[in-house]
N, C-alpha and C. Protein backbone atom coordinates (compact mmCIF):
# COMPACT_ATOMS: atom_id res chain seq x y z
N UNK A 1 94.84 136.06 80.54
CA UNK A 1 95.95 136.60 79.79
C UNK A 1 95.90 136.05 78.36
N UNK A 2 95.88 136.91 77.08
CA UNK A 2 96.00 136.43 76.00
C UNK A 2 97.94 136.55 75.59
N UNK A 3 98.13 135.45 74.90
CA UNK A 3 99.46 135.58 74.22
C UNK A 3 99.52 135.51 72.81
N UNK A 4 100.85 136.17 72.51
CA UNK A 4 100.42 136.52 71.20
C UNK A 4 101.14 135.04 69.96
N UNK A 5 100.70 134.52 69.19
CA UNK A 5 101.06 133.76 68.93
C UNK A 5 101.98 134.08 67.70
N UNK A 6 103.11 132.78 67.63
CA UNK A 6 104.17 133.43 66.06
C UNK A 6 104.93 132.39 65.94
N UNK A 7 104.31 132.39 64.59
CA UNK A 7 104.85 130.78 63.47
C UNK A 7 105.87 130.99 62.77
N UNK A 8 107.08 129.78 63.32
CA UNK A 8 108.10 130.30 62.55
C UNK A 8 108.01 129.99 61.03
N UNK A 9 108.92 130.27 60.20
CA UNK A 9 108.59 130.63 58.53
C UNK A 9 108.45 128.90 58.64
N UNK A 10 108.74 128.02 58.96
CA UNK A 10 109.19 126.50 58.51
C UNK A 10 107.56 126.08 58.53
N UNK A 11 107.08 126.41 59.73
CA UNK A 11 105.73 126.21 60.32
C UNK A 11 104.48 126.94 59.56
N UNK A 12 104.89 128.04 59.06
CA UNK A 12 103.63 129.08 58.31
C UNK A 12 103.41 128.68 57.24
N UNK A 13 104.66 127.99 56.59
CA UNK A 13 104.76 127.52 55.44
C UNK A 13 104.19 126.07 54.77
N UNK A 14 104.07 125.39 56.04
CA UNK A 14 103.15 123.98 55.72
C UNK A 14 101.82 124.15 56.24
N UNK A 15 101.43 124.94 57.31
CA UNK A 15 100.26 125.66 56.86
C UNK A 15 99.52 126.08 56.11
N UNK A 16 100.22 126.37 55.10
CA UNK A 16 99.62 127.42 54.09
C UNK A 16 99.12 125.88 52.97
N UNK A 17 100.17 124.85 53.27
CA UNK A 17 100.10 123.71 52.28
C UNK A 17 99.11 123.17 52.55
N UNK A 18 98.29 122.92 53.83
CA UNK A 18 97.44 121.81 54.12
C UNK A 18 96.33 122.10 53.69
N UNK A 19 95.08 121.09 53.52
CA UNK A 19 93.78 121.04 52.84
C UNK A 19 93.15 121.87 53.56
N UNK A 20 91.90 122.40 53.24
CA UNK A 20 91.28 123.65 53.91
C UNK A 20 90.66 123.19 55.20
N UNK A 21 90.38 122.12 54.91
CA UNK A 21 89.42 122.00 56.28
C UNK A 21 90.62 121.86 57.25
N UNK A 22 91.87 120.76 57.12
CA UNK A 22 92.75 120.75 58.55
C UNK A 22 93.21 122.34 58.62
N UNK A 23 93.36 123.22 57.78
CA UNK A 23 94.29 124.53 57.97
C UNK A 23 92.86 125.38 58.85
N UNK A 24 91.88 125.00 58.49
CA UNK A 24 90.93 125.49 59.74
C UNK A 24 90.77 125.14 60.83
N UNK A 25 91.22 123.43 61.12
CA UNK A 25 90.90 123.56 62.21
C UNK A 25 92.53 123.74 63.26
N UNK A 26 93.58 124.04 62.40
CA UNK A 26 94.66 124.60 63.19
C UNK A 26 94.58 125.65 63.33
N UNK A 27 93.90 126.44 62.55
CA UNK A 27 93.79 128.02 62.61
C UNK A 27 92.92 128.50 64.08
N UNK A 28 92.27 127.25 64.28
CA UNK A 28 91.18 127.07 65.30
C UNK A 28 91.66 126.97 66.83
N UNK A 29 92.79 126.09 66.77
CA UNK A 29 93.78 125.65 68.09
C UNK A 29 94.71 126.73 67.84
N UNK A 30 95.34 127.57 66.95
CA UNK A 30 96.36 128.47 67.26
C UNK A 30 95.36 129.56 68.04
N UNK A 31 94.01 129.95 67.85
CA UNK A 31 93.40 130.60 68.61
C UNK A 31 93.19 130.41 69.84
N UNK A 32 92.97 129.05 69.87
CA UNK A 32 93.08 128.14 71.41
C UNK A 32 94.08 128.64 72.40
N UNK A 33 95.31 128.58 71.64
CA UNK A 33 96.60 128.65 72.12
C UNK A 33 96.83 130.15 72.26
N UNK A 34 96.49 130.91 72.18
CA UNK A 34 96.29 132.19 72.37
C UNK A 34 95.96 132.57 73.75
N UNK A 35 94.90 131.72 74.19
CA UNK A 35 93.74 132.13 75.24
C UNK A 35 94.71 131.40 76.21
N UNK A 36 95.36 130.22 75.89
CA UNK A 36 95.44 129.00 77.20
C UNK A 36 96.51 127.96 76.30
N UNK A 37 97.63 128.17 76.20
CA UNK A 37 99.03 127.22 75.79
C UNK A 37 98.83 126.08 76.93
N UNK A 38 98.72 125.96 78.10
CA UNK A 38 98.93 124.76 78.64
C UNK A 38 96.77 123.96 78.82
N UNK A 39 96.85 124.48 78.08
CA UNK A 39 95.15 123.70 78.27
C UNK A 39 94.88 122.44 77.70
N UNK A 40 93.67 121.99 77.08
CA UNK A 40 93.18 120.84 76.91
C UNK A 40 93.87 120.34 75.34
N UNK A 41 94.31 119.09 75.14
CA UNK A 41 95.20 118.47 73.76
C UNK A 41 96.28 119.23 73.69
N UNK A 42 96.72 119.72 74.78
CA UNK A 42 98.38 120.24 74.78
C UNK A 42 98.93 118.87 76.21
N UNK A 43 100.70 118.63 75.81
CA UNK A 43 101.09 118.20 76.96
C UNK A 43 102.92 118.58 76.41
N UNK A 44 103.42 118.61 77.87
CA UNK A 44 105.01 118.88 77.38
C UNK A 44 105.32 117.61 76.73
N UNK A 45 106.46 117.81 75.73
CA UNK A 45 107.42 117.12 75.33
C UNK A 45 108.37 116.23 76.25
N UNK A 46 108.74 115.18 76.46
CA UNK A 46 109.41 114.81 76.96
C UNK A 46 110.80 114.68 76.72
N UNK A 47 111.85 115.15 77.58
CA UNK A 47 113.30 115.36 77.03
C UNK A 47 113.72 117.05 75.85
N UNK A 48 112.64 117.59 75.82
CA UNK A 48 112.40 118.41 75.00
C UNK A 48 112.18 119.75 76.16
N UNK A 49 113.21 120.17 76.61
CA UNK A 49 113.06 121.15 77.47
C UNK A 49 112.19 122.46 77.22
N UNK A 50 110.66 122.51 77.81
CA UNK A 50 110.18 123.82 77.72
C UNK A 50 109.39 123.70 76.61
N UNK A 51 109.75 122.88 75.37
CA UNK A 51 108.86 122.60 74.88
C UNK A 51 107.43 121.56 74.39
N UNK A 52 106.44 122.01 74.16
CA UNK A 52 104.83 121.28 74.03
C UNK A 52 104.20 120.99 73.08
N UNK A 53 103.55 120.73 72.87
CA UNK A 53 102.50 119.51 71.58
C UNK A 53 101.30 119.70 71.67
N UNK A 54 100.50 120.12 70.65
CA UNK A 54 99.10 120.28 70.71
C UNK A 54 98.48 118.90 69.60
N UNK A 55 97.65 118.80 70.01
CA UNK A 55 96.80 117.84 69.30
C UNK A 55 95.81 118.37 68.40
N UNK A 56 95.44 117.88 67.12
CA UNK A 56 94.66 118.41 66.11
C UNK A 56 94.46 117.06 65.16
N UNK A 57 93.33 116.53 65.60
CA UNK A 57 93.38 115.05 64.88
C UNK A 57 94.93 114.62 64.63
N UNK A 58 95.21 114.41 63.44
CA UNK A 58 96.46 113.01 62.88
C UNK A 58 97.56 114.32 63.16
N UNK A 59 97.08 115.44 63.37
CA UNK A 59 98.30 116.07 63.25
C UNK A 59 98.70 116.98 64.57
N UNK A 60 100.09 117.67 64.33
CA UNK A 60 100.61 118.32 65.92
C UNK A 60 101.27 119.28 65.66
N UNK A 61 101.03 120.52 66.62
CA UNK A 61 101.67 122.08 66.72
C UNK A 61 102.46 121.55 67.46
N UNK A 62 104.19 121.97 67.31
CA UNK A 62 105.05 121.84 68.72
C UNK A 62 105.64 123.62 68.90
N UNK A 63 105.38 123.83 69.97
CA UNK A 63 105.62 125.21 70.00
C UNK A 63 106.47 125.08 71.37
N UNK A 64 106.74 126.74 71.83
CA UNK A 64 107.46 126.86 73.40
C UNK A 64 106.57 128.14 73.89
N UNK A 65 106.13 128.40 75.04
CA UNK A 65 105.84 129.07 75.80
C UNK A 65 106.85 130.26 76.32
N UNK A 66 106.93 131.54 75.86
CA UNK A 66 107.32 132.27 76.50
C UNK A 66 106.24 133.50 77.54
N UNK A 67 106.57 133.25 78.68
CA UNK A 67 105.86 133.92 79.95
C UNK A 67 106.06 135.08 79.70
N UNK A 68 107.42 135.53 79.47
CA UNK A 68 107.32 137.07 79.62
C UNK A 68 107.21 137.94 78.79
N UNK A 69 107.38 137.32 77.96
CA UNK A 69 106.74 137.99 76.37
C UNK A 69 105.56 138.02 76.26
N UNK A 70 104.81 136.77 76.85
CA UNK A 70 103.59 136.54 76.48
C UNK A 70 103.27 136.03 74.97
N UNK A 71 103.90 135.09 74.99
CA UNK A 71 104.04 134.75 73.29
C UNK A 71 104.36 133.07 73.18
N UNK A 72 103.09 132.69 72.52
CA UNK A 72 103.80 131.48 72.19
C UNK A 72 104.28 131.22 70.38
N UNK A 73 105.06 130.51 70.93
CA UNK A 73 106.26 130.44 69.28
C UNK A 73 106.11 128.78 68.79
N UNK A 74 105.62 129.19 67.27
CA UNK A 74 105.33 127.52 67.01
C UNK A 74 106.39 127.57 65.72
N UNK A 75 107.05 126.26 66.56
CA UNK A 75 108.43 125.85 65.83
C UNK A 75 107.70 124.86 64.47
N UNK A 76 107.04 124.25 64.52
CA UNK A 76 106.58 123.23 63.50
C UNK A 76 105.07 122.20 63.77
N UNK A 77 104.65 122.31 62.37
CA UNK A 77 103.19 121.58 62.46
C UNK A 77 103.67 120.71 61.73
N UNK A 78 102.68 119.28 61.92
CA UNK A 78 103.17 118.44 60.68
C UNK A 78 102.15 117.39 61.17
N UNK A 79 102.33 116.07 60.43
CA UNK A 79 101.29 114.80 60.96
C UNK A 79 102.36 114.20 62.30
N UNK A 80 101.63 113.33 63.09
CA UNK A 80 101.74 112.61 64.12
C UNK A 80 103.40 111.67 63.80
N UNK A 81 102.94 111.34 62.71
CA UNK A 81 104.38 109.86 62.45
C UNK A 81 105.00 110.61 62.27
N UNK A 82 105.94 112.00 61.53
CA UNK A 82 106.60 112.82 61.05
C UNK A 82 107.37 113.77 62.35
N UNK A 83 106.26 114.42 62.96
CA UNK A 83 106.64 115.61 63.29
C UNK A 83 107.75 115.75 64.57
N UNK A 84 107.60 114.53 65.30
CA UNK A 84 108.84 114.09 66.40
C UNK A 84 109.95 113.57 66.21
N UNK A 85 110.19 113.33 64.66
CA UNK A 85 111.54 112.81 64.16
C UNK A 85 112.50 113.99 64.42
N UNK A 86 113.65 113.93 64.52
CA UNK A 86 114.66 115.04 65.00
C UNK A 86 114.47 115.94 66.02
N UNK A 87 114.08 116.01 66.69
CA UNK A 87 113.61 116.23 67.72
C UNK A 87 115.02 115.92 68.87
């Protein structure tokens, strides 16, 4: 099953900021995440109902899985020390 993936504006938008090589290799795992949301450098959030964490060197996709849509929704990318604050 492929899902369709969709960055919210907060998330597309620091994307667009990062150096070329990390914005490739997220561009790389949002493809990942396409094929397989619960696969390899993903794990749930803890206390964070429903939602998950992908790994990408220093930095992290937190998105949510929707099944019946078939869609996963990425709430925010950012670095490792940053991106779990408020949460």
């Amino acid at each position: 099953m492929t899902y369709t993936v969709r960055l919210a504006r907060q998330a597309e938008r620091y994307l667009e900021r990062l150096p070329q090589d990390v914005q490739r290799r997220m561009l790389e795992r949002l493809g990942q995440l396409a094929h397989d949301p619960y696969g390899v450098n993903t794990k749930p959030l803890q206390g964070a109902l429903g939602r998950r964490s992908s790994r990408v060197g220093g930095w992290r996709i937190l998105f949510r899985v929707d099944e019946e849509a078939s869609e996963v929704d990425v709430s925010d990318i950012g670095p490792r020390g940053q991106i779990y604050r408020g949460l």
